[in-house]
N, C-alpha and C. Protein backbone atom coordinates (compact mmCIF):
# COMPACT_ATOMS: atom_id res chain seq x y z
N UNK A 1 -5.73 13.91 -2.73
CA UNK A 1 -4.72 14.72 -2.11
C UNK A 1 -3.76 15.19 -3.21
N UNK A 2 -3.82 16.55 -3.23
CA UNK A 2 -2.29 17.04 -3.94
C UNK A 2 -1.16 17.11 -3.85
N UNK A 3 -0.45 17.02 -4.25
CA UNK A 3 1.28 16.81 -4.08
C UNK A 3 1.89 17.61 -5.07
N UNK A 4 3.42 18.44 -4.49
CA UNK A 4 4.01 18.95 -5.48
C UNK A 4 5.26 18.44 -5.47
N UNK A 5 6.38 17.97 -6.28
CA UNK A 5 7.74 17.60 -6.12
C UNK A 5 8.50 18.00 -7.04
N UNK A 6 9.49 19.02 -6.58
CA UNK A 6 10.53 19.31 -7.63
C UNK A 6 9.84 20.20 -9.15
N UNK A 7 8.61 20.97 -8.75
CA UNK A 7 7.94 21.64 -9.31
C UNK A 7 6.53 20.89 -10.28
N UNK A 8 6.61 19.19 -10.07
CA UNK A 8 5.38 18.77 -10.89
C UNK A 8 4.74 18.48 -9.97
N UNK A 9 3.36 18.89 -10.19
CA UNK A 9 2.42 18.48 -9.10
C UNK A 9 1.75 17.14 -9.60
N UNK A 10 1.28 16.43 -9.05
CA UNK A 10 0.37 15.31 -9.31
C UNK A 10 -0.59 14.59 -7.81
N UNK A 11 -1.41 14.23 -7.90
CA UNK A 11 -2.43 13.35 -7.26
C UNK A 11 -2.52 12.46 -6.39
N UNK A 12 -2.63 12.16 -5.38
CA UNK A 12 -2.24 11.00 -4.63
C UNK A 12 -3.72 10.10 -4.45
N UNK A 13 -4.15 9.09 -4.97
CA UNK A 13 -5.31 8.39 -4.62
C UNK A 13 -5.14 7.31 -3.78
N UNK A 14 -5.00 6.70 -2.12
CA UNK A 14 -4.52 6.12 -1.88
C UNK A 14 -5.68 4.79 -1.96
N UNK A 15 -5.06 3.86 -2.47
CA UNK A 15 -5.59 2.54 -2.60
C UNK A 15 -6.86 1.95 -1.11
N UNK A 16 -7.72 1.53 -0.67
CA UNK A 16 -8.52 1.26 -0.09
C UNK A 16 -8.51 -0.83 -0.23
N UNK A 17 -8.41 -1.16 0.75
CA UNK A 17 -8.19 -2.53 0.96
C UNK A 17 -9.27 -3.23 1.99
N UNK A 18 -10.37 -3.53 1.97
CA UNK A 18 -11.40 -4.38 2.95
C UNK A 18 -10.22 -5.72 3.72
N UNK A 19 -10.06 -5.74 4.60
CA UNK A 19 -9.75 -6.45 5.72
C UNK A 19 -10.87 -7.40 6.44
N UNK A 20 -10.27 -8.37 7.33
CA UNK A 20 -10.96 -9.19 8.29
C UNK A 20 -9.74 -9.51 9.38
N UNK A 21 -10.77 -9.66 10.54
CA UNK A 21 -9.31 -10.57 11.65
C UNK A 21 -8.97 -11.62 11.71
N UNK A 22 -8.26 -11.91 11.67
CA UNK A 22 -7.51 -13.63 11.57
C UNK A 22 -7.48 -13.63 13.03
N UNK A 23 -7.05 -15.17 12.87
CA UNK A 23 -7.19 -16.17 14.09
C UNK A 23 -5.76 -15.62 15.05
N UNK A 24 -4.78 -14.88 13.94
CA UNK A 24 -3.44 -15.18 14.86
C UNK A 24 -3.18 -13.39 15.74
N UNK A 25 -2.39 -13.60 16.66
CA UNK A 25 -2.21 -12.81 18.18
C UNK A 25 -1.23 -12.41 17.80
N UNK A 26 -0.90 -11.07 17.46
CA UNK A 26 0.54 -10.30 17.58
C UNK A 26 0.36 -9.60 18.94
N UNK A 27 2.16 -9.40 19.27
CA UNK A 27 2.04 -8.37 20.57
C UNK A 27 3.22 -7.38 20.47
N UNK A 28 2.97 -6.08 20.48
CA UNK A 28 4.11 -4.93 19.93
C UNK A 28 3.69 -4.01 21.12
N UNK A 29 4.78 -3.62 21.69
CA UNK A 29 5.57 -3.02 23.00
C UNK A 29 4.54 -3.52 23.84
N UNK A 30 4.15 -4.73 24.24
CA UNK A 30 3.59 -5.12 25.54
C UNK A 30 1.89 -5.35 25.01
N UNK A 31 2.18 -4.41 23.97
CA UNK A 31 0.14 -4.77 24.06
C UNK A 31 -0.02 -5.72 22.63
N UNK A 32 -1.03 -6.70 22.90
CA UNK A 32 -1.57 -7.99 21.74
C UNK A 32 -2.57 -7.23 21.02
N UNK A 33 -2.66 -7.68 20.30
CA UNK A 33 -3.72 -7.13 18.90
C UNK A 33 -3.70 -8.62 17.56
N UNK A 34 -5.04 -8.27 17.62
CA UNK A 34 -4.80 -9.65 16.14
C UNK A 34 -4.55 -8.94 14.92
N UNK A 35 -4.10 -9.80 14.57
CA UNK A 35 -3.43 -9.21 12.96
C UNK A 35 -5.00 -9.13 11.65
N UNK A 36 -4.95 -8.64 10.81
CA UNK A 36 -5.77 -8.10 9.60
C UNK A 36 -5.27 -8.99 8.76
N UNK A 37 -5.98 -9.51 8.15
CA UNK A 37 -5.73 -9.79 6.50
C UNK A 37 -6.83 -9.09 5.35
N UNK A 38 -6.17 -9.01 3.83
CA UNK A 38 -7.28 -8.82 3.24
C UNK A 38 -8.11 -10.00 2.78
N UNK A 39 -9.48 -9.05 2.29
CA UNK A 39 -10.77 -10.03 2.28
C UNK A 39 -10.29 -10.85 0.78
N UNK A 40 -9.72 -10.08 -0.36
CA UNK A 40 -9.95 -10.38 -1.63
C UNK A 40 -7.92 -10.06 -2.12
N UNK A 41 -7.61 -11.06 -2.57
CA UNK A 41 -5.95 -10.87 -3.11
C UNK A 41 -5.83 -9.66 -3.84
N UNK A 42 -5.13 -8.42 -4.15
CA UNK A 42 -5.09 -7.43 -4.90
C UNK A 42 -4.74 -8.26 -5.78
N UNK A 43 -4.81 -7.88 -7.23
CA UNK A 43 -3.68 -7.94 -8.44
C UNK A 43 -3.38 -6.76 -8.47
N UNK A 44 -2.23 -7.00 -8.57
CA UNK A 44 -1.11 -5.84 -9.37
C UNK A 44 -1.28 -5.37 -10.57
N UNK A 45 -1.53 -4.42 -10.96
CA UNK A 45 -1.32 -3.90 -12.30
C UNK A 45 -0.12 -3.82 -12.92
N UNK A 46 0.43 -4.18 -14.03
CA UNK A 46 1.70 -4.02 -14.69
C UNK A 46 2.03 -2.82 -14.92
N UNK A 47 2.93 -2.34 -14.99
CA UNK A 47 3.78 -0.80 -15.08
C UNK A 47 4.48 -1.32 -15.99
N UNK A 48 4.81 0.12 -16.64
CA UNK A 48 5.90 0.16 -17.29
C UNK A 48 6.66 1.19 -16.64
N UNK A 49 8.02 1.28 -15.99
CA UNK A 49 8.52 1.86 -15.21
C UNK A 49 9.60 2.62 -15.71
N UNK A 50 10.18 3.26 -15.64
CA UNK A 50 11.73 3.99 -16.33
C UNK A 50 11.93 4.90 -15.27
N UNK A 51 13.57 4.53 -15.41
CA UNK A 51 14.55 5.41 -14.43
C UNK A 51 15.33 6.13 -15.15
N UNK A 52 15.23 7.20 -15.39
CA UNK A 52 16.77 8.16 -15.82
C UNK A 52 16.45 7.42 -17.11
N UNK A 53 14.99 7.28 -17.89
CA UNK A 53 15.31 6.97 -19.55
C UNK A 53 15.51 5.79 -19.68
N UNK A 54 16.19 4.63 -18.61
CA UNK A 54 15.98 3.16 -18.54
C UNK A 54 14.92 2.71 -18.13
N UNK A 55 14.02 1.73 -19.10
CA UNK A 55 12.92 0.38 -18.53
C UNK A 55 13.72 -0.11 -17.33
N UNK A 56 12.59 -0.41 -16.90
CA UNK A 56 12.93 -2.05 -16.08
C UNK A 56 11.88 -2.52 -16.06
């Protein structure tokens, strides 16, 4: 997907996550549904991030 903001365009690839149902029962406005977990822990990739020219 393409994206434009503030005149730079760039890419959107949205991440893909394999799931399973767990044992446990949520219920949101009246109706139950079991909750998802994922199959495999993501790792995070490290960034190097900057705001306004500051790391963090």
């Amino acid at each position: 997907m393409k994206f434009s903001f503030l005149g730079a365009s760039y890419n959107h690839k949205p991440q893909t996550i394999d799931t399973v149902e767990s044992e446990i029962t949520a219920k949101f406005m009246g109706k139950s549904y079991k909750i998802r977990r994922p199959v495999v822990a993501q790792i995070s990739s490290e960034r190097n991030l900057k705001y306004r020219g500051v790391a963090y």
